[in-house]
N, C-alpha and C. Protein backbone atom coordinates (compact mmCIF):
# COMPACT_ATOMS: atom_id res chain seq x y z
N UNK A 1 -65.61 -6.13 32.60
CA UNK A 1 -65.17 -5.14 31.64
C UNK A 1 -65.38 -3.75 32.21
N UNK A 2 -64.46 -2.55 31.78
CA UNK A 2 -64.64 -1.55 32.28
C UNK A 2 -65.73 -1.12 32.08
N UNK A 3 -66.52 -1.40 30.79
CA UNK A 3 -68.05 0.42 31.01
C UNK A 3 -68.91 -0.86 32.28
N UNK A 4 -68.90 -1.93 32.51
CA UNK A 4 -69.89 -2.72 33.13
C UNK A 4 -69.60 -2.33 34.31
N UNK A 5 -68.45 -2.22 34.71
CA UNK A 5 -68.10 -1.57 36.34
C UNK A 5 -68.30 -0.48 36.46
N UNK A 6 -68.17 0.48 34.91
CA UNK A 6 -68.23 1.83 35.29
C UNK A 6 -70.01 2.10 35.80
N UNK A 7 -70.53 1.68 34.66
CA UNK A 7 -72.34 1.81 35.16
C UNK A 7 -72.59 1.30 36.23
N UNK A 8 -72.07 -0.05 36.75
CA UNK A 8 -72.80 -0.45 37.98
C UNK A 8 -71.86 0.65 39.39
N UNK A 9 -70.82 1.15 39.21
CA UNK A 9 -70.77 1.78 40.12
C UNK A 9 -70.93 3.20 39.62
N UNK A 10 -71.28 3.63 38.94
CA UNK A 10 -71.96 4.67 38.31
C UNK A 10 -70.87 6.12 38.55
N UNK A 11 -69.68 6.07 37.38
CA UNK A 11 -68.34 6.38 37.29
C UNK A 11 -67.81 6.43 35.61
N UNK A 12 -67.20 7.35 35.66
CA UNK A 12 -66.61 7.54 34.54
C UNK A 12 -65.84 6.33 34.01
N UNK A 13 -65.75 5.71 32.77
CA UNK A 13 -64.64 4.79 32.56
C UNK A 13 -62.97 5.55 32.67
N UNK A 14 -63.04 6.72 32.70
CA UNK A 14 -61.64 7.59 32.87
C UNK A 14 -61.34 7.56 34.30
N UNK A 15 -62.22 7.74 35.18
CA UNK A 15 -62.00 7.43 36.63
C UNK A 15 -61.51 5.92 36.98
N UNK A 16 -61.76 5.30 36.20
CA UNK A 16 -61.49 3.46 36.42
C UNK A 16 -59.99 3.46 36.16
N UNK A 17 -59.85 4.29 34.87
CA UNK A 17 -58.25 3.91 34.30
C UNK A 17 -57.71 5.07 35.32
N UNK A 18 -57.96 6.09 35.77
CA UNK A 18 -57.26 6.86 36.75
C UNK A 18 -56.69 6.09 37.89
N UNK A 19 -57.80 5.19 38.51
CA UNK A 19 -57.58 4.70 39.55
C UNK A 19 -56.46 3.16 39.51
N UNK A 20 -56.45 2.85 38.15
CA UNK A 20 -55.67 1.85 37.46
C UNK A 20 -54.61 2.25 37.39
N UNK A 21 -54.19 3.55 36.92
CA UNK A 21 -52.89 4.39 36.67
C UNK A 21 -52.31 4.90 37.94
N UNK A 22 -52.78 5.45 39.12
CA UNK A 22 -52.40 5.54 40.34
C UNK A 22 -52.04 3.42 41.11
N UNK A 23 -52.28 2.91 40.31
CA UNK A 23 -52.48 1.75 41.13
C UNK A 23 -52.97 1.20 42.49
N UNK A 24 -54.49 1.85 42.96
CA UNK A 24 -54.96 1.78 43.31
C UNK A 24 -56.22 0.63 42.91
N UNK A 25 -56.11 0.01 41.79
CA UNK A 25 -56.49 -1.13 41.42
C UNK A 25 -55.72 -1.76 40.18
N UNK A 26 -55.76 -3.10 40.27
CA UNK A 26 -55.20 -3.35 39.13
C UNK A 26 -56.08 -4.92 38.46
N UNK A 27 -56.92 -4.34 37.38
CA UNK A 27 -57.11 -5.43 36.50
C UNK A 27 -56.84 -6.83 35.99
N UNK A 28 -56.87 -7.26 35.79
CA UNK A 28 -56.09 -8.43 34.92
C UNK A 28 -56.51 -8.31 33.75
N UNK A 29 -56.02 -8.48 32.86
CA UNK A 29 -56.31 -8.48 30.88
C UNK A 29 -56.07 -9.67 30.15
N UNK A 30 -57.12 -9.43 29.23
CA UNK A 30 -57.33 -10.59 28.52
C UNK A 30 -55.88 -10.75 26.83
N UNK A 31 -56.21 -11.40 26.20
CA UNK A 31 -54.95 -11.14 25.28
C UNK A 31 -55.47 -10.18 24.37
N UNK A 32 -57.02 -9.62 24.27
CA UNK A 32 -56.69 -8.44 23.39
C UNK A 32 -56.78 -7.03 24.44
N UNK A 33 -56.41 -7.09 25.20
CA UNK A 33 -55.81 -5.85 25.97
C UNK A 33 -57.36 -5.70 26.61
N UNK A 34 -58.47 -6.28 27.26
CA UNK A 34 -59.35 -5.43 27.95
C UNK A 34 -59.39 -5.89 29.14
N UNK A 35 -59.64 -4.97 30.41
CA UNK A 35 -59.67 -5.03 31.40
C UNK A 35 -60.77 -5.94 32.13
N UNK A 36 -60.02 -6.77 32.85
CA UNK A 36 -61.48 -7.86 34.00
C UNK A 36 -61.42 -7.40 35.14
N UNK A 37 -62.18 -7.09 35.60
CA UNK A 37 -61.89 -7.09 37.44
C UNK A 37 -62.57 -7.89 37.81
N UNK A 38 -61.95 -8.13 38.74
CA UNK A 38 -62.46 -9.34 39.90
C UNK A 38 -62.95 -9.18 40.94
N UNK A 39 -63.79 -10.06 41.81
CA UNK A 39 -64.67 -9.85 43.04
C UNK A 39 -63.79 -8.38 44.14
N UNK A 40 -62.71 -9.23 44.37
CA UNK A 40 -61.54 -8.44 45.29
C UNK A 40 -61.58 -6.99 44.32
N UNK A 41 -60.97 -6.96 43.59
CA UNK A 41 -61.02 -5.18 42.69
C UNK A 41 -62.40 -4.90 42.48
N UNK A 42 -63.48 -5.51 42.37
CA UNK A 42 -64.69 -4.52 42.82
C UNK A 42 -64.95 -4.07 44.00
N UNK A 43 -64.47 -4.85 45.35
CA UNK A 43 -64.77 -4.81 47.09
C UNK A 43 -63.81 -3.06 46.39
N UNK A 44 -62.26 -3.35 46.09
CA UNK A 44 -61.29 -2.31 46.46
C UNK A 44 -62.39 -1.08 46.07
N UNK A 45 -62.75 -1.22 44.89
CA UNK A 45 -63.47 0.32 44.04
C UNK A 45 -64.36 1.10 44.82
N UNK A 46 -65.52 -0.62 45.72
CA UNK A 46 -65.98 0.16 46.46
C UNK A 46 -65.92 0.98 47.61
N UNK A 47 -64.52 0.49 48.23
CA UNK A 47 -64.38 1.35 49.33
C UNK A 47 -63.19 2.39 48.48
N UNK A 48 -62.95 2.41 47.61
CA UNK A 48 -61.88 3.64 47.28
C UNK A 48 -63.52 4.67 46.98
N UNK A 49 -64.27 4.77 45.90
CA UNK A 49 -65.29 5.16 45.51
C UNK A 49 -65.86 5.43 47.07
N UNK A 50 -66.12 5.07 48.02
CA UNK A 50 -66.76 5.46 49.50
C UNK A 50 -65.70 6.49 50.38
N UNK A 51 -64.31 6.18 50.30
CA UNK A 51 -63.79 7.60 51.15
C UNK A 51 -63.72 8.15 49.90
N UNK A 52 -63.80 8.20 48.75
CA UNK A 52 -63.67 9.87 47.94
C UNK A 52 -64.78 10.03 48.09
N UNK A 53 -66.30 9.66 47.72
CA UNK A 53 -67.39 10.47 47.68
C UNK A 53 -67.82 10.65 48.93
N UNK A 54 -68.24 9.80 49.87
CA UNK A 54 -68.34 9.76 51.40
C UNK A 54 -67.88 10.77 52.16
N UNK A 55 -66.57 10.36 52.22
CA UNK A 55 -65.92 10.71 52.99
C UNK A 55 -64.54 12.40 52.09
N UNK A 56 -64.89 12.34 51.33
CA UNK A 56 -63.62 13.40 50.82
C UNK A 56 -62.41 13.14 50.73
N UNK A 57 -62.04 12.15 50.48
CA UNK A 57 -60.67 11.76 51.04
C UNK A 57 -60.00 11.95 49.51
N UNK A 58 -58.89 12.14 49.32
CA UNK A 58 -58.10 12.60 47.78
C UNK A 58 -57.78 11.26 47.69
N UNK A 59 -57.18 10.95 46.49
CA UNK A 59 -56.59 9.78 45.83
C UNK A 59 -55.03 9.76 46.75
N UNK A 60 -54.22 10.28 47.39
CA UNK A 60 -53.31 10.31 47.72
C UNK A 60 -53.36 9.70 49.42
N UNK A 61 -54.38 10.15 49.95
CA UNK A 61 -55.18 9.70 51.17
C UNK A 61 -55.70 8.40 50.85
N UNK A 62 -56.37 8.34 50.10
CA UNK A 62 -56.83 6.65 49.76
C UNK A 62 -55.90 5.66 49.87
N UNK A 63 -54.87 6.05 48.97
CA UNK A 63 -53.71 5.01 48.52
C UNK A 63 -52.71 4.87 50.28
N UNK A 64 -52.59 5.96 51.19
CA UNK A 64 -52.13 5.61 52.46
C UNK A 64 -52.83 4.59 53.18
N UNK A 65 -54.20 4.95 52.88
CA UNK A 65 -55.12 4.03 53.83
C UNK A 65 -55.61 2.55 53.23
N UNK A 66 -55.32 2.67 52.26
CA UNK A 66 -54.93 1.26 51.39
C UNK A 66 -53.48 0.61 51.68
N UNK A 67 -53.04 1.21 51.92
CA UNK A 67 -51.45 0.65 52.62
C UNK A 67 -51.61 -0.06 53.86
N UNK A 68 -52.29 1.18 54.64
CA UNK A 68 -52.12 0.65 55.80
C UNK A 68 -52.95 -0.25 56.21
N UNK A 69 -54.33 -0.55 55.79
CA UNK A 69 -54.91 -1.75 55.54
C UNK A 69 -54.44 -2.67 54.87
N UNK A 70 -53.67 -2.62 54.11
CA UNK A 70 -52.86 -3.94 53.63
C UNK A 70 -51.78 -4.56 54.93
N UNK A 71 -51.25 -3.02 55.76
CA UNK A 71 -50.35 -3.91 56.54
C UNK A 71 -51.11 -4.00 58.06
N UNK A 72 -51.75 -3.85 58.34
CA UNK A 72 -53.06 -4.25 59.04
C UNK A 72 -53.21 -5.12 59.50
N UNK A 73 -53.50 -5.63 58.00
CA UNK A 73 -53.95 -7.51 57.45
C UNK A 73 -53.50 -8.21 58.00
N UNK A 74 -51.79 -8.18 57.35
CA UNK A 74 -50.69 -8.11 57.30
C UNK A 74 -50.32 -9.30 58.75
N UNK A 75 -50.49 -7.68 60.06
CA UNK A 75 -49.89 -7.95 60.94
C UNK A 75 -50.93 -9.02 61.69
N UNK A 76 -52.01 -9.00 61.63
CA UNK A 76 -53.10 -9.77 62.22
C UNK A 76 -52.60 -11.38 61.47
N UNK A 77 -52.68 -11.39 60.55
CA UNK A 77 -52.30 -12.97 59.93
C UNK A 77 -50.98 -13.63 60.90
N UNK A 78 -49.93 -12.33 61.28
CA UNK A 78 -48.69 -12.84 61.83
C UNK A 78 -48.64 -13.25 63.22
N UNK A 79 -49.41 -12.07 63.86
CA UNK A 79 -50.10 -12.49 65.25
C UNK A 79 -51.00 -13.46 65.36
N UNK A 80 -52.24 -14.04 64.09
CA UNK A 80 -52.57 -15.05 64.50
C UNK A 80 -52.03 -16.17 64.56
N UNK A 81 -50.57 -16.24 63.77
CA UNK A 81 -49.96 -17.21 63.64
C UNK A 81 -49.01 -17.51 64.65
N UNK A 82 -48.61 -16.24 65.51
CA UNK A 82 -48.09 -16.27 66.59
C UNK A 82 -48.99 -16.79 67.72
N UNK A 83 -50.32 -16.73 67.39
CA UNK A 83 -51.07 -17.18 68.44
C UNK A 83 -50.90 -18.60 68.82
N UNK A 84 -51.42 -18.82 67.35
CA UNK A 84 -51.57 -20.41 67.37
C UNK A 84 -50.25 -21.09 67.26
N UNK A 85 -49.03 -20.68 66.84
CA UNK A 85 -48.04 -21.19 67.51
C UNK A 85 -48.07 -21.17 69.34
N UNK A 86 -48.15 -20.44 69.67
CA UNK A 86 -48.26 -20.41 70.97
C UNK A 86 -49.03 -21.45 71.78
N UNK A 87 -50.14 -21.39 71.22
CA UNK A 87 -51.54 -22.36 71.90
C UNK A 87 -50.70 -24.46 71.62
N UNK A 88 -50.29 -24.21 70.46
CA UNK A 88 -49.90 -25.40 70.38
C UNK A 88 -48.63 -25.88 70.96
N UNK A 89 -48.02 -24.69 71.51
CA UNK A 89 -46.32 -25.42 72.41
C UNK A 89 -46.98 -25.71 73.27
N UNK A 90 -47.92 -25.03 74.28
CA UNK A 90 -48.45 -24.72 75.37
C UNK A 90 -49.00 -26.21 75.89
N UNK A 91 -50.25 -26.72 74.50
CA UNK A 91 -50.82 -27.85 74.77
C UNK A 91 -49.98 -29.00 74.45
N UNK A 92 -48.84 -28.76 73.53
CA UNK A 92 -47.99 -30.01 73.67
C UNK A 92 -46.86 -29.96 75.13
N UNK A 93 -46.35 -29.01 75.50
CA UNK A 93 -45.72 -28.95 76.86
C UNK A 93 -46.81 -29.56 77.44
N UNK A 94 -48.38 -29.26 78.08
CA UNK A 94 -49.32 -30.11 79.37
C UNK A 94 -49.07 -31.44 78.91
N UNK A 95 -49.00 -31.52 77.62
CA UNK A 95 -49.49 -33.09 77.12
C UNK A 95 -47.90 -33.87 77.38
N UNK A 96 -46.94 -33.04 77.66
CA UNK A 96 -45.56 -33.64 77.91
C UNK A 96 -45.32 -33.48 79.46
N UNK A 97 -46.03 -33.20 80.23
CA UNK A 97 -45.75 -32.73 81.60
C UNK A 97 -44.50 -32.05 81.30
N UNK A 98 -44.26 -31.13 80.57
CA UNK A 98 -43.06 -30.54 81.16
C UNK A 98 -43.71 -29.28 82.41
N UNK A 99 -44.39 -28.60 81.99
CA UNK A 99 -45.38 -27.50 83.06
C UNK A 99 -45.38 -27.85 83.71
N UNK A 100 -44.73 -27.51 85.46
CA UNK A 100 -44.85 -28.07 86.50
C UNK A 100 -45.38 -26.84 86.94
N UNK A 101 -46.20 -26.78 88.27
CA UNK A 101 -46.29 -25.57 89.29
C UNK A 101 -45.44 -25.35 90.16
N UNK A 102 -44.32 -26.24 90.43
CA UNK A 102 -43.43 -25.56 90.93
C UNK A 102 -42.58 -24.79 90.43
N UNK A 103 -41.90 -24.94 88.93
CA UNK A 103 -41.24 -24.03 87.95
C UNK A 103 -42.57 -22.99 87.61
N UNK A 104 -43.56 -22.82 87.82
CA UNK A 104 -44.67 -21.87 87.12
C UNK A 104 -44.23 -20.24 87.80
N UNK A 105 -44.62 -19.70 86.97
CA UNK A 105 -44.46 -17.84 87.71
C UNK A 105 -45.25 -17.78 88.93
N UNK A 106 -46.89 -18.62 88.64
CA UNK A 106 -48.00 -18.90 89.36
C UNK A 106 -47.87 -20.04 89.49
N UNK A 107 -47.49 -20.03 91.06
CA UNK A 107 -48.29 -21.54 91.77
C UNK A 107 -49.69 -21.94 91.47
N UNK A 108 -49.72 -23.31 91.08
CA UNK A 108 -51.36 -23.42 91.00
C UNK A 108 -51.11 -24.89 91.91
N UNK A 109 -52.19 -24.19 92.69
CA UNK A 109 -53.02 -25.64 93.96
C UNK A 109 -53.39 -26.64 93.25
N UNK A 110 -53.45 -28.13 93.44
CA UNK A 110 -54.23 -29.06 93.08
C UNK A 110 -55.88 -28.78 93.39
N UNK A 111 -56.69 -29.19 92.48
CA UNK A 111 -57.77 -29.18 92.81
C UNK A 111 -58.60 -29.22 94.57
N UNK A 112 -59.19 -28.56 94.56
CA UNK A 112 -60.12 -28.86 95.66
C UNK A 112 -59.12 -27.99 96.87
N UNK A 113 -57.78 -27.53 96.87
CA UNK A 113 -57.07 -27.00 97.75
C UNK A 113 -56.94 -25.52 97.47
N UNK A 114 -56.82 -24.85 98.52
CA UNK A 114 -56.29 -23.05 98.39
C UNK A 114 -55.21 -22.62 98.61
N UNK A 115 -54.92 -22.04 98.37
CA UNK A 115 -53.45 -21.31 98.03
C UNK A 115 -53.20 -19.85 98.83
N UNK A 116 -52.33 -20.02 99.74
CA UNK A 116 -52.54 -18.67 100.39
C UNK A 116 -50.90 -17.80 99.90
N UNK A 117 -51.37 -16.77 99.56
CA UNK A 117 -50.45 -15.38 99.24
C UNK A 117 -49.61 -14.88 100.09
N UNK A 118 -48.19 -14.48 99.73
CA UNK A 118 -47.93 -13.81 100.60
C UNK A 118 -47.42 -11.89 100.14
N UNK A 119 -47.70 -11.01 101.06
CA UNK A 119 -47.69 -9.94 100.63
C UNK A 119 -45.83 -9.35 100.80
N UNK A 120 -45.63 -8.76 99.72
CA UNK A 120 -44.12 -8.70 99.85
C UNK A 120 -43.75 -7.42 99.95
């Protein structure tokens, strides 16, 4: 409920609905209209509440850097998924012998042998 968030982060309940009205958080409500926040919208409060008092940062600055941490996220989830797509063609190609060292960019020696360079 809002005054319970407002005291424990020690804040106006008008600052809560400010930050509700910029949509910089958003509640969920019950059917007689009062506000819940949740684990995730308390983490947000506290770092919105840390660059304004902390750091000085305006509500307009917040909400960029809330963006761009959203697409951040975002891009890391896509790259990890690019990763691990990757890791898994990779180990199903060895597991198919298609990877030869003679098609490779890099020659690789059989074990126990060296490989000599040539300078071009």
């Amino acid at each position: 409920m809002i005054s319970v968030v407002a005291r424990r982060f020690e804040v106006h309940p008008q600052t809560l609905r400010l930050y509700e009205r910029e949509g910089l958080v958003t509640p969920s409500r019950t059917q007689g209209n009062t506000r819940l926040y949740s684990e995730e919208d308390l983490e947000r409060l506290s770092l919105i509440l840390n660059l304004t008092r902390d750091l000085g940062v305006n509500l307009a600055g917040v909400e960029i850097i809330m963006n761009l941490r959203r697409r951040i996220e975002t891009m890391q989830q896509e790259m990890d998924r690019f990763v691990a797509h990757v890791r898994d063609e990779m180990e199903k190609r060895v597991q198919e012998g298609a990877i030869e060292s003679s098609r490779a960019m890099v020659r690789v020696s059989g074990p126990g042998r060296s490989l000599k360079t040539e300078k071009r």
